[in-house]
C-alpha atoms as a PDB file:
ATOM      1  CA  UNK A   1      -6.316  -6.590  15.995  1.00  0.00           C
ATOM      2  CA  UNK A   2      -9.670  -7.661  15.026  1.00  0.00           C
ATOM      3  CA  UNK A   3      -8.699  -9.644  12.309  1.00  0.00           C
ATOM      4  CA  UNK A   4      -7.969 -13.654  12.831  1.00  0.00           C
ATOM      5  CA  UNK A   5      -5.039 -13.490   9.746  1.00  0.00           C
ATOM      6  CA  UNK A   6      -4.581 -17.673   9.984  1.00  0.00           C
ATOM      7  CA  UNK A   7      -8.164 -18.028   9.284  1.00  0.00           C
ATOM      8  CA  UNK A   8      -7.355 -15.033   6.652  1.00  0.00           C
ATOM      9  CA  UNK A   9      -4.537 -16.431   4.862  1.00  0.00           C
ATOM     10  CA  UNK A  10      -5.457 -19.301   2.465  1.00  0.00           C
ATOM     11  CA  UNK A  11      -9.370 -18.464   2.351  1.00  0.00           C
ATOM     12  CA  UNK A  12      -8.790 -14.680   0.898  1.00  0.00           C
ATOM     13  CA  UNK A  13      -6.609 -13.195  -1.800  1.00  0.00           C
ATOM     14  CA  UNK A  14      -4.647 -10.394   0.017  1.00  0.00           C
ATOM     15  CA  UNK A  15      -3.944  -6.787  -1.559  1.00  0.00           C
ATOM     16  CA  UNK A  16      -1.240  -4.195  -0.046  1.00  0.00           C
ATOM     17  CA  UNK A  17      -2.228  -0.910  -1.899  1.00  0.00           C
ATOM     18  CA  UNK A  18       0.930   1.341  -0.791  1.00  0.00           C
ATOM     19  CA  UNK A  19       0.237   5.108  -1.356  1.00  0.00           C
ATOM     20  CA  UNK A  20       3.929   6.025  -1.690  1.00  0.00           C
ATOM     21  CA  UNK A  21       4.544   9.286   0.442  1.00  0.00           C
ATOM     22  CA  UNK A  22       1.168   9.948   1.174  1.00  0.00           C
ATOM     23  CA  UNK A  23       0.532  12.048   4.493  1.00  0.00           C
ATOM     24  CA  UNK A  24      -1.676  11.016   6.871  1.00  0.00           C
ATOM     25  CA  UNK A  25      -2.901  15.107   7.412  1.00  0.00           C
ATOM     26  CA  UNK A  26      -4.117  15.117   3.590  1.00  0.00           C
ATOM     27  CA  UNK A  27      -5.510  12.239   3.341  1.00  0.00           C
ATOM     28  CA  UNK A  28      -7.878  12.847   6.225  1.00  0.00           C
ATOM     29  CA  UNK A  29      -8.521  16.119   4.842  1.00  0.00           C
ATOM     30  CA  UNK A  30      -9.903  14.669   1.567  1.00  0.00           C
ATOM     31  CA  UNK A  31     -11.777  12.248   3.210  1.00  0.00           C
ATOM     32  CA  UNK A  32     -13.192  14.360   5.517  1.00  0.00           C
ATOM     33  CA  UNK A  33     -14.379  16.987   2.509  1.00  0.00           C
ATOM     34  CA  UNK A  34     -15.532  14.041   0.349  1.00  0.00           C
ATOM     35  CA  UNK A  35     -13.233  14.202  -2.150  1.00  0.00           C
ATOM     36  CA  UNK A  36     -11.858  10.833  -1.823  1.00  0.00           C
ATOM     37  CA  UNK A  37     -15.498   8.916  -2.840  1.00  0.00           C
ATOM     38  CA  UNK A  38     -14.085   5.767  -3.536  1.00  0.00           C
ATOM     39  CA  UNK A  39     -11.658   5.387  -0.703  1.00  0.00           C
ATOM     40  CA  UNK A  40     -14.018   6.190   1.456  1.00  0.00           C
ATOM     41  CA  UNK A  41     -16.468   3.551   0.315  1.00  0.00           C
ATOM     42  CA  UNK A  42     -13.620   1.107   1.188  1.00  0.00           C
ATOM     43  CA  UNK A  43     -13.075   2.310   4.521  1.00  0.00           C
ATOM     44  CA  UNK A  44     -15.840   4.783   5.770  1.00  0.00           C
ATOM     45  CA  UNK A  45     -14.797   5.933   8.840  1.00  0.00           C
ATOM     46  CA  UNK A  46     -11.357   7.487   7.294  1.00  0.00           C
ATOM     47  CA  UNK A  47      -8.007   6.749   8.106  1.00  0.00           C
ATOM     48  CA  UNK A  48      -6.428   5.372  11.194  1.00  0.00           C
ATOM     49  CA  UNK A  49      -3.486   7.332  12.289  1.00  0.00           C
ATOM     50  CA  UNK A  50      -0.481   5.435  12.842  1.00  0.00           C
ATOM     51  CA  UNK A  51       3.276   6.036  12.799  1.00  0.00           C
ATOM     52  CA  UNK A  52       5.600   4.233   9.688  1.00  0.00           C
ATOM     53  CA  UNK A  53       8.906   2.320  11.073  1.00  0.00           C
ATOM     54  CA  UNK A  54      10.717   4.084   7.961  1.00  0.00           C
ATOM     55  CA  UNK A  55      11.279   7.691   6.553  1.00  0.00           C
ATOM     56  CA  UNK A  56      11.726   6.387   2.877  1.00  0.00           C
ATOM     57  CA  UNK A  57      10.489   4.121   0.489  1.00  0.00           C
ATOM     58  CA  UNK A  58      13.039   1.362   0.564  1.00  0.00           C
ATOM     59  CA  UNK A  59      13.411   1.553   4.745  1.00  0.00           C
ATOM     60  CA  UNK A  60       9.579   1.555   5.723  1.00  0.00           C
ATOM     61  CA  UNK A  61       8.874  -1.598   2.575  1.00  0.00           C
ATOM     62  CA  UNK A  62      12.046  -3.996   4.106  1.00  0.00           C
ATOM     63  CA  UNK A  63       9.955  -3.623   7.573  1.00  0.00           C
ATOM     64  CA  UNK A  64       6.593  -4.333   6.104  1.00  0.00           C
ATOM     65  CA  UNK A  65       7.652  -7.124   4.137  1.00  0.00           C
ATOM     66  CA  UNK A  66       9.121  -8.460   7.844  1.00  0.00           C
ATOM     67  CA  UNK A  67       5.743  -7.836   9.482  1.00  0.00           C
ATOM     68  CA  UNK A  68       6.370  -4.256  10.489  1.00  0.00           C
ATOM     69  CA  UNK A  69       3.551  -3.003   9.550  1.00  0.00           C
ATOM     70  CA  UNK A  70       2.868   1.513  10.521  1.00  0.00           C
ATOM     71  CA  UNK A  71       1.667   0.924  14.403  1.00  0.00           C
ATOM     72  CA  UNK A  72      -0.860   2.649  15.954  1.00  0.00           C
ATOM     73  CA  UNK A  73      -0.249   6.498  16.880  1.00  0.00           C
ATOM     74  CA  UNK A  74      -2.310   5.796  19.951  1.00  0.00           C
ATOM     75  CA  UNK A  75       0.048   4.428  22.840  1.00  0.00           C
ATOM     76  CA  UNK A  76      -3.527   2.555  24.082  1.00  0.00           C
ATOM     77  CA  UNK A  77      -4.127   0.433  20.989  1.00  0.00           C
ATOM     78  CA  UNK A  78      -3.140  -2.758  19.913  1.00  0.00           C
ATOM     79  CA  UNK A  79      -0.710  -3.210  18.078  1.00  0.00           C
ATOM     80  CA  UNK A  80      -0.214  -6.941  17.209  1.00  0.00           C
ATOM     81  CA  UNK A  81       1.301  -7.551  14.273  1.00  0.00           C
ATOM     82  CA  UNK A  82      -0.742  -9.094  11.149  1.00  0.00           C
ATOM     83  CA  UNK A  83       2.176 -11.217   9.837  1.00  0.00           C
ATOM     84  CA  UNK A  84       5.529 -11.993  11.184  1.00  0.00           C
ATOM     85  CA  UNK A  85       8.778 -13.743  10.749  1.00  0.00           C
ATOM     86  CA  UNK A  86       9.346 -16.072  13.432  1.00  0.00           C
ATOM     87  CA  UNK A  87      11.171 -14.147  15.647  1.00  0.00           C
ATOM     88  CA  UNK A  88      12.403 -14.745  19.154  1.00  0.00           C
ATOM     89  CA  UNK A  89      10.983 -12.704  21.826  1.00  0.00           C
ATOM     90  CA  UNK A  90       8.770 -10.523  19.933  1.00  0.00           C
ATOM     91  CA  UNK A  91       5.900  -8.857  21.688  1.00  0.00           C
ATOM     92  CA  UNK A  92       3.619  -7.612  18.838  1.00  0.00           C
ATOM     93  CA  UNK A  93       2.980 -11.213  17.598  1.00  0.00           C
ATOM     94  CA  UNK A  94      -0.001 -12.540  19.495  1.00  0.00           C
ATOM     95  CA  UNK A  95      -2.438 -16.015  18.524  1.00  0.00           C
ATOM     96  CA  UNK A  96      -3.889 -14.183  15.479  1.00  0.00           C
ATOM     97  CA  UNK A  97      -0.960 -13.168  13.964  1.00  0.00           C
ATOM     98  CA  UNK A  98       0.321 -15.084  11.204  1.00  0.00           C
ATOM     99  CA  UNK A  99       3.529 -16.044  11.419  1.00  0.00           C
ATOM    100  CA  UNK A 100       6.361 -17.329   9.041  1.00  0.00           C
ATOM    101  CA  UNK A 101       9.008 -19.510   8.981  1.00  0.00           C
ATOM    102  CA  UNK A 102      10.707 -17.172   6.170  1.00  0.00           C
ATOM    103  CA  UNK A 103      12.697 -13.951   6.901  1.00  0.00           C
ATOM    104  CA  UNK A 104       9.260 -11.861   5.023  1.00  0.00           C
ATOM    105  CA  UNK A 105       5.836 -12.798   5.072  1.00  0.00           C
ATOM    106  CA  UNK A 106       5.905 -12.280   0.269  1.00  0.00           C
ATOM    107  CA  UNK A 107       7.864 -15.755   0.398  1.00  0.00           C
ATOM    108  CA  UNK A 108       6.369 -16.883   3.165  1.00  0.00           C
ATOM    109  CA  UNK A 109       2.784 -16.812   1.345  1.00  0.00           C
ATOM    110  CA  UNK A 110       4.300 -17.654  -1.833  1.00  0.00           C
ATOM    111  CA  UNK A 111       5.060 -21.400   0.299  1.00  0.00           C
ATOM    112  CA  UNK A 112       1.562 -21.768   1.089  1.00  0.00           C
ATOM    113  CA  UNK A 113       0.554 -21.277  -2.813  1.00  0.00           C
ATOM    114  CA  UNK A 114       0.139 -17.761  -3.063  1.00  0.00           C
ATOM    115  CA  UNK A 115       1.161 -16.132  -6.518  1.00  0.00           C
ATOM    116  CA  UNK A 116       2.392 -12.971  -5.684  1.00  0.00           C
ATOM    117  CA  UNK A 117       2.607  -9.969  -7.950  1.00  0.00           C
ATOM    118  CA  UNK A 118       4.110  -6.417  -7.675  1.00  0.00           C
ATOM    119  CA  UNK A 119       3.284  -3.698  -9.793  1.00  0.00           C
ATOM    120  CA  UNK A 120       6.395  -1.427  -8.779  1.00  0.00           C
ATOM    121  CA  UNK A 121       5.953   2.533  -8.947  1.00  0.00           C
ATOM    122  CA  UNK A 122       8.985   4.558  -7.704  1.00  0.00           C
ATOM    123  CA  UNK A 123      12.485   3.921  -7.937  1.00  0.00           C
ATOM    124  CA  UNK A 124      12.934   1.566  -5.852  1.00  0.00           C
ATOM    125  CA  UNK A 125      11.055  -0.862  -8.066  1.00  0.00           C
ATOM    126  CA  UNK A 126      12.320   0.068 -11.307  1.00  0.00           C
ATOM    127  CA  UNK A 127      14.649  -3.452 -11.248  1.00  0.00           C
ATOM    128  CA  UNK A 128      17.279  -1.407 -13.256  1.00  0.00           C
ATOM    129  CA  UNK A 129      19.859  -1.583 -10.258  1.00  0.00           C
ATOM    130  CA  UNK A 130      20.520  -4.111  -8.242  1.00  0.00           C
ATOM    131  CA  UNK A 131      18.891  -2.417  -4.978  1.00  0.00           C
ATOM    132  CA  UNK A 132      15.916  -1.257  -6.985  1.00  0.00           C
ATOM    133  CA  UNK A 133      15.749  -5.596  -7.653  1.00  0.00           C
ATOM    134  CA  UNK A 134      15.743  -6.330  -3.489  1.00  0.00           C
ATOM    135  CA  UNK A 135      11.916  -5.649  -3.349  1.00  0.00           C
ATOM    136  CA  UNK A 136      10.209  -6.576  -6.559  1.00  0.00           C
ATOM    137  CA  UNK A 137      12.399  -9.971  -6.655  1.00  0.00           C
ATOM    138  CA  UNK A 138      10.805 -11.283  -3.378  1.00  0.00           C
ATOM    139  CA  UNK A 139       7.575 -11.618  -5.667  1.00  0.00           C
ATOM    140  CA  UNK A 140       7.007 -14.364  -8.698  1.00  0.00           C
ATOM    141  CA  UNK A 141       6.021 -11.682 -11.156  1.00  0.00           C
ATOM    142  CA  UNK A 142       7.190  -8.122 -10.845  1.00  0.00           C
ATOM    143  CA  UNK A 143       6.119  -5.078 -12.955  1.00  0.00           C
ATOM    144  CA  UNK A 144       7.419  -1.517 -13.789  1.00  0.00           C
ATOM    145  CA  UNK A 145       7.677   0.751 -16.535  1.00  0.00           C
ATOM    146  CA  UNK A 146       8.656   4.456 -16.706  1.00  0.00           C
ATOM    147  CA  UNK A 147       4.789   5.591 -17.699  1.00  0.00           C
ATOM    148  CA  UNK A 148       4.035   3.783 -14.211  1.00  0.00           C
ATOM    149  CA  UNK A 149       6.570   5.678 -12.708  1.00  0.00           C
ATOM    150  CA  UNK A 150       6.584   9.140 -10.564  1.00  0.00           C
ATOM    151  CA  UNK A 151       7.294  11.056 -13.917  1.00  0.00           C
ATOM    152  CA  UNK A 152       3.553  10.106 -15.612  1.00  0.00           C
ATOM    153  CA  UNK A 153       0.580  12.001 -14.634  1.00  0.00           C
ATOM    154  CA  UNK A 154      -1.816   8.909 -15.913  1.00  0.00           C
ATOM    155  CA  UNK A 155       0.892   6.643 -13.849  1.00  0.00           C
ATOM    156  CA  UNK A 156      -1.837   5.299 -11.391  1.00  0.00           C
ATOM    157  CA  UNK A 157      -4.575   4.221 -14.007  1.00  0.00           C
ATOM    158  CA  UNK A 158      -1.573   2.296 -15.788  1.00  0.00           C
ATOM    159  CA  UNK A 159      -0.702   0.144 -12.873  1.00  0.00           C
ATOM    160  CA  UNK A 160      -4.464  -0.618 -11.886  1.00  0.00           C
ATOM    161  CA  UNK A 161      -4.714  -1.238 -15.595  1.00  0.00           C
ATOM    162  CA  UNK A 162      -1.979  -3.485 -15.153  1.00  0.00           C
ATOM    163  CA  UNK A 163      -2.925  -5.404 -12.018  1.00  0.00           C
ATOM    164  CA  UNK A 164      -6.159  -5.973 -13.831  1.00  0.00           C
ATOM    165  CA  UNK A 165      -4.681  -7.719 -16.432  1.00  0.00           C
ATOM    166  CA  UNK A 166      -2.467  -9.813 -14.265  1.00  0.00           C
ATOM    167  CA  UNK A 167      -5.480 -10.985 -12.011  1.00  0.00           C
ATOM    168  CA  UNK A 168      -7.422 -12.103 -14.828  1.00  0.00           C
ATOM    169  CA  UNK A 169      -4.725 -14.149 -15.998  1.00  0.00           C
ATOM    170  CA  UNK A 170      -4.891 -16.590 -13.125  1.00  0.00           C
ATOM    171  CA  UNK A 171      -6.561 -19.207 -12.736  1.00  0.00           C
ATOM    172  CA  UNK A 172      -9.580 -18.608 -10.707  1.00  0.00           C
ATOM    173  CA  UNK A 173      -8.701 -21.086  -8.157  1.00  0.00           C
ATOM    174  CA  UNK A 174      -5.145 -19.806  -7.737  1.00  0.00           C
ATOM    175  CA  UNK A 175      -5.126 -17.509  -4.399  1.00  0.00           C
ATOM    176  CA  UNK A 176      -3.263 -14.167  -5.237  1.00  0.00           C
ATOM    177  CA  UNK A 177      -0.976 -11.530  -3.227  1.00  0.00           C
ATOM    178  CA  UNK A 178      -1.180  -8.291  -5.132  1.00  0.00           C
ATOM    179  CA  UNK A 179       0.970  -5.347  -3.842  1.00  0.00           C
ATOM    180  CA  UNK A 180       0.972  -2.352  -5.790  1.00  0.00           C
ATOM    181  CA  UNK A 181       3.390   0.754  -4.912  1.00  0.00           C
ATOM    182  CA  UNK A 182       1.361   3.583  -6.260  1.00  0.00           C
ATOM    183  CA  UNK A 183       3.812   6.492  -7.597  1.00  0.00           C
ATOM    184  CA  UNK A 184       1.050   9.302  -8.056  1.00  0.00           C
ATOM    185  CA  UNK A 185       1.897  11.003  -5.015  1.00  0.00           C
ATOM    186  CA  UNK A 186       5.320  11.093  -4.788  1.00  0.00           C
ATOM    187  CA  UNK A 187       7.181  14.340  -6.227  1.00  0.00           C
ATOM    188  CA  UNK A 188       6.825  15.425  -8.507  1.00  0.00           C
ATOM    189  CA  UNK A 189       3.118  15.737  -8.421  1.00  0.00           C
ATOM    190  CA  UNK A 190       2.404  19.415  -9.473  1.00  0.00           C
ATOM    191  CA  UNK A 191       1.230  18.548 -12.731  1.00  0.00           C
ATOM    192  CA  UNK A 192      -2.268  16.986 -11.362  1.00  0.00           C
ATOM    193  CA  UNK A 193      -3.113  21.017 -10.683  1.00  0.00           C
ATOM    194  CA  UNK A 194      -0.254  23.211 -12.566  1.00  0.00           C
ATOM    195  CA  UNK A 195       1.256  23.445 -15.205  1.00  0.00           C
ATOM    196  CA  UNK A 196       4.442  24.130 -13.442  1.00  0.00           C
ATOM    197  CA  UNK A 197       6.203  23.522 -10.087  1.00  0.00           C
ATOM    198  CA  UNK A 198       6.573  23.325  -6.697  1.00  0.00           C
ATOM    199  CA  UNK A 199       5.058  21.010  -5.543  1.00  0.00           C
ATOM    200  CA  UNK A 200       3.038  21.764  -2.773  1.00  0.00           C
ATOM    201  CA  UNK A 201      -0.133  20.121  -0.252  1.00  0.00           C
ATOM    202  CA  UNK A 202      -2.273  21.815  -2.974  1.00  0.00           C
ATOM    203  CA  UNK A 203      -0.911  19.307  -5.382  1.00  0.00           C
ATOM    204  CA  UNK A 204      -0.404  16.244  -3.196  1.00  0.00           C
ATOM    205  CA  UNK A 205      -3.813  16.368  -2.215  1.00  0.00           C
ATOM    206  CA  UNK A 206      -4.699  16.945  -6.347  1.00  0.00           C
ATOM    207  CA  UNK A 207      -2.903  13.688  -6.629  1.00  0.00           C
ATOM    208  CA  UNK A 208      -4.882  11.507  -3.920  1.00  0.00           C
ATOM    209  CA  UNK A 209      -7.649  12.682  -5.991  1.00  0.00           C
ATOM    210  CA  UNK A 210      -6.369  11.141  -9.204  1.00  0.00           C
ATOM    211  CA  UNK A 211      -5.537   7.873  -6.952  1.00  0.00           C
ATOM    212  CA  UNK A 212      -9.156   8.158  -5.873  1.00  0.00           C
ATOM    213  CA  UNK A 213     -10.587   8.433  -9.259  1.00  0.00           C
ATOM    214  CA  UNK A 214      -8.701   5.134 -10.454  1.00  0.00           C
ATOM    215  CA  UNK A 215     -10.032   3.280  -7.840  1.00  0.00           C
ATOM    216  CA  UNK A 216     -12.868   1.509  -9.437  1.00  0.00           C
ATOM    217  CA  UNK A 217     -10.820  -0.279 -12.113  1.00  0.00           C
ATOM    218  CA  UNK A 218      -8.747  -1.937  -9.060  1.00  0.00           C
ATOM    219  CA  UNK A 219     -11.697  -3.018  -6.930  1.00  0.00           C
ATOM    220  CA  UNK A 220     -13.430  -4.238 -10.016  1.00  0.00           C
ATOM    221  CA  UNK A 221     -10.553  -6.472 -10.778  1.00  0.00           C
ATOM    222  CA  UNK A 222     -10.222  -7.761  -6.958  1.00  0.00           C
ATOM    223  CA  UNK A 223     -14.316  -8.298  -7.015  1.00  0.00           C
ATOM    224  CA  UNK A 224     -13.900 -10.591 -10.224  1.00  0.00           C
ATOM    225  CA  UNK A 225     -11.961 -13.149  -8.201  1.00  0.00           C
ATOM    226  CA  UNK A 226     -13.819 -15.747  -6.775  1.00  0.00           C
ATOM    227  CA  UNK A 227     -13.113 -15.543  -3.222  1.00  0.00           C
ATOM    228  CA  UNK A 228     -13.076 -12.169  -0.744  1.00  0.00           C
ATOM    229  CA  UNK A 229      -9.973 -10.075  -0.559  1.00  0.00           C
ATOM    230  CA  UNK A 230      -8.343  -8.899   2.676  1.00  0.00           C
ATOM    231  CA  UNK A 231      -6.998  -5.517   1.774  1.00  0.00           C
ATOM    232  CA  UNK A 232      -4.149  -3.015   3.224  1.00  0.00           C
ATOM    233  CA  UNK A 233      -4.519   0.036   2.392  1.00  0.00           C
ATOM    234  CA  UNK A 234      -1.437   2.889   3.721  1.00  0.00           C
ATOM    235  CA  UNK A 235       1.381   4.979   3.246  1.00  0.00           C
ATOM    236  CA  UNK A 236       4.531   4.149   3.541  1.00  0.00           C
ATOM    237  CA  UNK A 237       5.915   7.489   4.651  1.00  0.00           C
ATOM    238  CA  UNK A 238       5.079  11.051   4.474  1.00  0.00           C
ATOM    239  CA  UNK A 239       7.081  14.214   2.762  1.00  0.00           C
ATOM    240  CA  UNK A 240       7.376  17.473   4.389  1.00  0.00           C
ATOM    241  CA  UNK A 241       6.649  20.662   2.411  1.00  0.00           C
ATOM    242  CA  UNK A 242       8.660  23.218   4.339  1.00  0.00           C
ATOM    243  CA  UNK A 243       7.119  22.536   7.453  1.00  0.00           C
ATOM    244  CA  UNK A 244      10.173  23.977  10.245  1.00  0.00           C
ATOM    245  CA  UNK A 245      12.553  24.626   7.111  1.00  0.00           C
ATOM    246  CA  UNK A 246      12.410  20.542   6.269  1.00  0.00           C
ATOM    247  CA  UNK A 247      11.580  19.227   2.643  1.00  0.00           C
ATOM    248  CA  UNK A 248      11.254  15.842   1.010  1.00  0.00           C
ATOM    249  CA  UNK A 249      11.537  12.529   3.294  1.00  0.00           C
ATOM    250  CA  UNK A 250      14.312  10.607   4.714  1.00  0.00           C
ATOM    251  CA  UNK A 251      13.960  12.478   8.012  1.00  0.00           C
ATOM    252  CA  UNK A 252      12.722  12.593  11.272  1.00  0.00           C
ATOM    253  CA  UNK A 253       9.384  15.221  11.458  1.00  0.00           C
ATOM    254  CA  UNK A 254       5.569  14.435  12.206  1.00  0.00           C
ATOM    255  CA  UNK A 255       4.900  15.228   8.512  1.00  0.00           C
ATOM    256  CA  UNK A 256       6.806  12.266   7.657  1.00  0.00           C
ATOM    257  CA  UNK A 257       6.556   9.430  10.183  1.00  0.00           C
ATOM    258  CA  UNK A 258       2.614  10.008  10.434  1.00  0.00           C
ATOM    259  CA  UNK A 259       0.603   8.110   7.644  1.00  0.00           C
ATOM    260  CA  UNK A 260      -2.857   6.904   7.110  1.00  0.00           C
ATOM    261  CA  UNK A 261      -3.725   3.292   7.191  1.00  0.00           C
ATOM    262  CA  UNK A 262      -6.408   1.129   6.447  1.00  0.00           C
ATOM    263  CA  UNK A 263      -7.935  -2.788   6.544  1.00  0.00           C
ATOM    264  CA  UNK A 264     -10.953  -3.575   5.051  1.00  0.00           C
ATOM    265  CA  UNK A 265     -12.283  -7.268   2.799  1.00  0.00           C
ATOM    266  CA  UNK A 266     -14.077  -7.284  -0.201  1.00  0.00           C
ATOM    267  CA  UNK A 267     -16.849  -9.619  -1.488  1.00  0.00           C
ATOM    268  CA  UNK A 268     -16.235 -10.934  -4.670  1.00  0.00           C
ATOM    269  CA  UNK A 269     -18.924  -9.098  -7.304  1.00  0.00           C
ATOM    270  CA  UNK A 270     -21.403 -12.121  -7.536  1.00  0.00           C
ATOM    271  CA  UNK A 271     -21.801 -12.306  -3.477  1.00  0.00           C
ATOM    272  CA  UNK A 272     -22.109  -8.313  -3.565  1.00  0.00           C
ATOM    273  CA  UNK A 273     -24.275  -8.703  -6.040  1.00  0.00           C
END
């Protein structure tokens, strides 16, 4: 873990940009071709590969919330935690690891002055049932709307759009956790390169594009603060396209358990500048 996160937390705003259901196979692919330019300039040698502790949305975001964060799919790596809850016995939380008194690390930096923001994308987040409420209601401010949902082909430039908006409404001395749960990629995602269904790896990887192409507004926003931002970049599961008869998520296959993951800071625009 090359990353000090008690030296991280309260001198950097902190992003977690989840790519709902993104595989880890496409996403290298893209990068690998070049078609994912602005991911790419954010982390340049291309995903790590690393295993999710959930098959679905609402499993894999409880554990990262906890400090669960995908581990490494290498049995040799490291794979102290970034954040945890103080937990007994753990042996993933080493001296750099930031850990919290609270049962998720959301609260947790809310205590130490944090305003923290969710700009929800699936289900899960839509706050219209009372387990779509668990997640977004550990944050201050929590967003959703259906044209941000899985539903909207232009879903991803709304959120970003969205986070922008939020970012520049705090004061520039207020330290900021943004989390955004991106929906682009989650079925059904077709539409970014049919008219008409299934969808298929043709299409998810269509959709990553999209993501990609959105990017800028994002890191603009981030860039406009005025101190660096430590950002998480991943997938929260995968979705298997027929692979061995399976479909969807919400099961055990490689398709779905393997996901791409990222760390990277940004400068603010004046120090890049």
């Amino acid at each position: 873990m090359p990353w000090d996160m008690n030296g991280i937390v309260g001198s950097h705003d902190i992003l977690m940009l989840v790519l709902d259901t993104l595989r880890y196979d496409v996403a290298e692919r893209e990068h690998r071709a070049a078609r994912t330019p602005n991911f790419a300039a954010l982390l340049p040698s291309g995903w790590e590969k690393r295993h999710t502790p959930g098959s679905f949305t609402y499993a894999a975001h409880q554990a990262f919330f906890a400090g669960f964060l995908p581990t490494p799919a290498d049995p040799s790596a490291d794979n102290t935690r970034l954040f945890a809850a103080k937990f007994a016995g753990s042996e993933t939380t080493g001296n750099r690891t930031k850990t919290f008194e609270t049962d998720n690390w959301v609260t947790g930096l809310a205590d130490e002055g944090y305003h923290t923001i969710c700009i929800g994308g699936v289900g899960f987040f839509n706050q219209q049932t009372a387990v779509s409420r668990v997640l977004p209601g550990l944050f201050h401010e929590a967003h959703w709307s259906a044209e941000m949902g899985v539903t909207n082909r232009h879903s991803t430039e709304l959120q970003f759009a969205k986070a922008a908006e939020r970012l520049a409404a705090l004061d520039p001395d207020q330290k900021s956790l943004l989390f955004i749960n991106v929906s682009a990629l989650h079925q059904p995602n077709y539409f970014y390169c049919r008219d008409q269904g299934p969808d298929d790896l043709e299409s998810h990887a269509a959709a990553l594009r999209y993501v990609d192409s959105q990017l800028p507004l994002l890191t603009a926003a981030l860039q406009q603060r005025q101190r660096p931002v430590f950002c998480l970049i991943l997938s929260d599961h995968g979705t298997a396209y027929g692979e061995e008869g399976w479909t969807g998520h919400r099961l055990a296959h490689p398709s779905v358990w393997t996901v791409p993951y990222g760390e990277t800071v940004l400068t603010p625009a004046k120090e890049a500048a």
